[in-house]
C-alpha atoms as a PDB file:
ATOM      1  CA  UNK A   1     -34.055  54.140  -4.958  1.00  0.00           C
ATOM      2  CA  UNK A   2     -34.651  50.520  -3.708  1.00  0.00           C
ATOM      3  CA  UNK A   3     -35.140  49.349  -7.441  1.00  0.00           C
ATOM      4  CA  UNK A   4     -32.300  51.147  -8.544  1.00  0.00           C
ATOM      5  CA  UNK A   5     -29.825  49.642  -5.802  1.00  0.00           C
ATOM      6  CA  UNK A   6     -31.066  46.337  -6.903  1.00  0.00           C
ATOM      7  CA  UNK A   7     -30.739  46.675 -10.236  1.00  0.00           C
ATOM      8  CA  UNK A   8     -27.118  47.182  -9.724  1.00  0.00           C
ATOM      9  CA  UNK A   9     -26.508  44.865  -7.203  1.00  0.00           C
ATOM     10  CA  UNK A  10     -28.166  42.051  -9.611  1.00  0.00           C
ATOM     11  CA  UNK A  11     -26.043  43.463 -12.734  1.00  0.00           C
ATOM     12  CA  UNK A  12     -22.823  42.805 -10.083  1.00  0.00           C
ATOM     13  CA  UNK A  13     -23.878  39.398  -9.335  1.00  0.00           C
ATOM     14  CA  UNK A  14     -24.377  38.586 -12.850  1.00  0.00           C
ATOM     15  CA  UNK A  15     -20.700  40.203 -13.876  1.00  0.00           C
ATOM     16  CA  UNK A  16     -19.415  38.153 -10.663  1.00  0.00           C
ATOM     17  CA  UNK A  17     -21.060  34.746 -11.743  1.00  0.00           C
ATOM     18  CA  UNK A  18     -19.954  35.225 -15.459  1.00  0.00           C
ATOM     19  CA  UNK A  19     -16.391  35.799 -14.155  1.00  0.00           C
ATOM     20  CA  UNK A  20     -16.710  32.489 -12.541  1.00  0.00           C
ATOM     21  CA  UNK A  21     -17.683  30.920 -14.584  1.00  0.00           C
ATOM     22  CA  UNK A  22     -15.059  31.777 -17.205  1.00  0.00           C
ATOM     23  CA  UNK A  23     -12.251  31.495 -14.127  1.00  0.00           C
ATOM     24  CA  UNK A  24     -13.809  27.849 -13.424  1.00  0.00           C
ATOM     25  CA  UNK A  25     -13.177  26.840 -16.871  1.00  0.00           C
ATOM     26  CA  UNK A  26     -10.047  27.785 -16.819  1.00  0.00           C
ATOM     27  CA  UNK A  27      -8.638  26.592 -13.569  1.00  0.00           C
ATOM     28  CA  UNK A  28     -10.616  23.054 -14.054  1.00  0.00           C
ATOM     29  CA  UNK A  29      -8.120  22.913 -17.280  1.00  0.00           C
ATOM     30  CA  UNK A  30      -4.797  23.899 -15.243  1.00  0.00           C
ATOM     31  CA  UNK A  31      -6.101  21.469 -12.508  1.00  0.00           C
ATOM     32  CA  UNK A  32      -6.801  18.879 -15.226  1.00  0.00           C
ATOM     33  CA  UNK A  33      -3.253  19.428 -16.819  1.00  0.00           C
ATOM     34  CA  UNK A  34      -1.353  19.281 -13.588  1.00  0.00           C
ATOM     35  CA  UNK A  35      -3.465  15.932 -12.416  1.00  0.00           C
ATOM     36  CA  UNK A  36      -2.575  14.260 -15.684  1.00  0.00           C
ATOM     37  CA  UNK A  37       1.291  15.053 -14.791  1.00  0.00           C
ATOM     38  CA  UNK A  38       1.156  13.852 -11.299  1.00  0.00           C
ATOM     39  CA  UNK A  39      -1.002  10.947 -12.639  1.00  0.00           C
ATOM     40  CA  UNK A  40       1.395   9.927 -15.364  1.00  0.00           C
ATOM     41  CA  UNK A  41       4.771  10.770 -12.895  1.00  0.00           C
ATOM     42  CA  UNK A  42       2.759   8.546 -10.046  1.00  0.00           C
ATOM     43  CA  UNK A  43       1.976   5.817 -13.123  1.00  0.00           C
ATOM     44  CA  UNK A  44       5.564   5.786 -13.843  1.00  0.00           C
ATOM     45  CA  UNK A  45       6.171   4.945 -10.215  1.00  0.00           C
ATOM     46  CA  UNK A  46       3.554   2.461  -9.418  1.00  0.00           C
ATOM     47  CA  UNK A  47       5.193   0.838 -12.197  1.00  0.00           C
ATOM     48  CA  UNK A  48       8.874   0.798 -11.068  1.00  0.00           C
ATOM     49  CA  UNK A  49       7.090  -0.289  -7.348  1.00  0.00           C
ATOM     50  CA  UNK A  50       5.432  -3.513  -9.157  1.00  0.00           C
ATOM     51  CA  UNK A  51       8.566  -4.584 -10.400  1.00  0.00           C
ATOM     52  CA  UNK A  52      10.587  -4.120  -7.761  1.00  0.00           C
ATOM     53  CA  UNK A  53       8.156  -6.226  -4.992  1.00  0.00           C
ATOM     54  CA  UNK A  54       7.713  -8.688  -8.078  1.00  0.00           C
ATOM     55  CA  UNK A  55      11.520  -9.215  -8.183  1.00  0.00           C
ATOM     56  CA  UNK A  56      12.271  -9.606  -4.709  1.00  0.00           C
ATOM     57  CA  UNK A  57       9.079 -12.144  -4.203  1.00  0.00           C
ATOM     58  CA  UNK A  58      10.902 -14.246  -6.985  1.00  0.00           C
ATOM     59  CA  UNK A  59      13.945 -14.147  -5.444  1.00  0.00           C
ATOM     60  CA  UNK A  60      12.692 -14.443  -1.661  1.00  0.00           C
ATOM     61  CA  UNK A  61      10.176 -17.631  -3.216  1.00  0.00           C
ATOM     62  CA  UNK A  62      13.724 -19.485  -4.396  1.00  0.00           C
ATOM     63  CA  UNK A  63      15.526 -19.161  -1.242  1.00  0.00           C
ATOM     64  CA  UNK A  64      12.485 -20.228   0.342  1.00  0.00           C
ATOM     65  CA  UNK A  65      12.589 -23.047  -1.941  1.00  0.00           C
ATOM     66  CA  UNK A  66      16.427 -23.479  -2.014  1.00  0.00           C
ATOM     67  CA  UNK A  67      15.792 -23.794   2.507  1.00  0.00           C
ATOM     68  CA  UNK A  68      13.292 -25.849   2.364  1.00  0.00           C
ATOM     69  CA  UNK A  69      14.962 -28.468  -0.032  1.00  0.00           C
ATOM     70  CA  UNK A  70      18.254 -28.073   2.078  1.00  0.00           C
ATOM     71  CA  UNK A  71      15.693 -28.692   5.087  1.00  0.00           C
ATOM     72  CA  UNK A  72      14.264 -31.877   3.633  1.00  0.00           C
ATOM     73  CA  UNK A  73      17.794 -33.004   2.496  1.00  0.00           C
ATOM     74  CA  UNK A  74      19.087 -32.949   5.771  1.00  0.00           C
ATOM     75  CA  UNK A  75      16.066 -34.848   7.340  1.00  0.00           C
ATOM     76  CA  UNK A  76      16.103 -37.474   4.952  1.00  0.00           C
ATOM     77  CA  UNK A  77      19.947 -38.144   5.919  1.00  0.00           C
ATOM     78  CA  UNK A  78      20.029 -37.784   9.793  1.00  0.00           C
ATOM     79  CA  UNK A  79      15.765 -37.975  11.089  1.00  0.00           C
ATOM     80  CA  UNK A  80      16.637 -39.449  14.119  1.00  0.00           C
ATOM     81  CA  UNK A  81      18.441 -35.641  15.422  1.00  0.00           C
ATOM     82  CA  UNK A  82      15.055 -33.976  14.210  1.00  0.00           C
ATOM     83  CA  UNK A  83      13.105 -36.051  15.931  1.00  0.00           C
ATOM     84  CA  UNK A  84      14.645 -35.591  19.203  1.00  0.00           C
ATOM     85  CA  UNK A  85      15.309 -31.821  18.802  1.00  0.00           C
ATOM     86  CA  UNK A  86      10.764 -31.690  18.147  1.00  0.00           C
ATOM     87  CA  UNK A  87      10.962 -33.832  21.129  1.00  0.00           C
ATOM     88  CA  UNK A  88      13.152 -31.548  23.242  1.00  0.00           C
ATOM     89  CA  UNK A  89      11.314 -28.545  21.731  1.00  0.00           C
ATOM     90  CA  UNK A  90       7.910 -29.923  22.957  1.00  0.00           C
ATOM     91  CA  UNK A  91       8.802 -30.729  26.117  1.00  0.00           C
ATOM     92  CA  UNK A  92      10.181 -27.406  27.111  1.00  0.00           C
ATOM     93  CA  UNK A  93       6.652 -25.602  25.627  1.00  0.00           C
ATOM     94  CA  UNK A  94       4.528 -27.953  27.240  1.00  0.00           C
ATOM     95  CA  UNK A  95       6.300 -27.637  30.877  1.00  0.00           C
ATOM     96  CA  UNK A  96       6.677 -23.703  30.602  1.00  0.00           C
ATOM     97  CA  UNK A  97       3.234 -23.633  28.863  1.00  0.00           C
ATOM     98  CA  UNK A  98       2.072 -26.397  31.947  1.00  0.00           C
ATOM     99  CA  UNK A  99       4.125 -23.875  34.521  1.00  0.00           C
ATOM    100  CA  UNK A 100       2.473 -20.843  33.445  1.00  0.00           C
ATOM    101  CA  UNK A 101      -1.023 -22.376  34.419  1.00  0.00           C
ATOM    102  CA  UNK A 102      -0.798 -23.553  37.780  1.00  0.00           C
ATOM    103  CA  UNK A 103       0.512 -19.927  38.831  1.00  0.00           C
END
């Protein structure tokens, strides 16, 4: 009786693995369908993403640009106010950076 419940307990195992292995196959190929759709829809996105961040660097790198000339403009026609507003500035950090010390 032992080699007869073994028997079918090994012919159920092999029915089991075969169906396994044919199920595998077939959900590795619904898997691999449905990755290459989210892949390509996720592509497509990355995509629009790239452009959009390389569009607004370009346009935040000219008003960078467009300050910073204004900036230097304005130095090279009035340097004496810049130089006493860094002056001003420094003094204020250094005595509330000099204040915060002795405490």
């Amino acid at each position: 009786m032992d080699r007869f419940d073994d028997k079918r307990i090994n012919e159920a195992l092999e029915l089991l693995n075969a169906a396994a292995r044919d199920k595998k196959e077939e959900l590795q190929a619904a898997l691999s369908n449905k990755y290459t759709d989210l892949s390509n829809v996720l592509g497509s996105l990355t995509d629009q993403m790239k452009q959009r961040v390389a569009s607004t660097y370009d346009a935040g790198k000219q008003k960078v640009v467009d300050v910073a000339t204004d900036i230097a403009k304005s130095v090279h026609r009035n340097p004496w106010a810049y130089i006493g507003g860094t002056a001003a500035a420094g003094i204020v950090l250094g005595f509330l950076l000099g204040r915060s010390r002795r405490d």
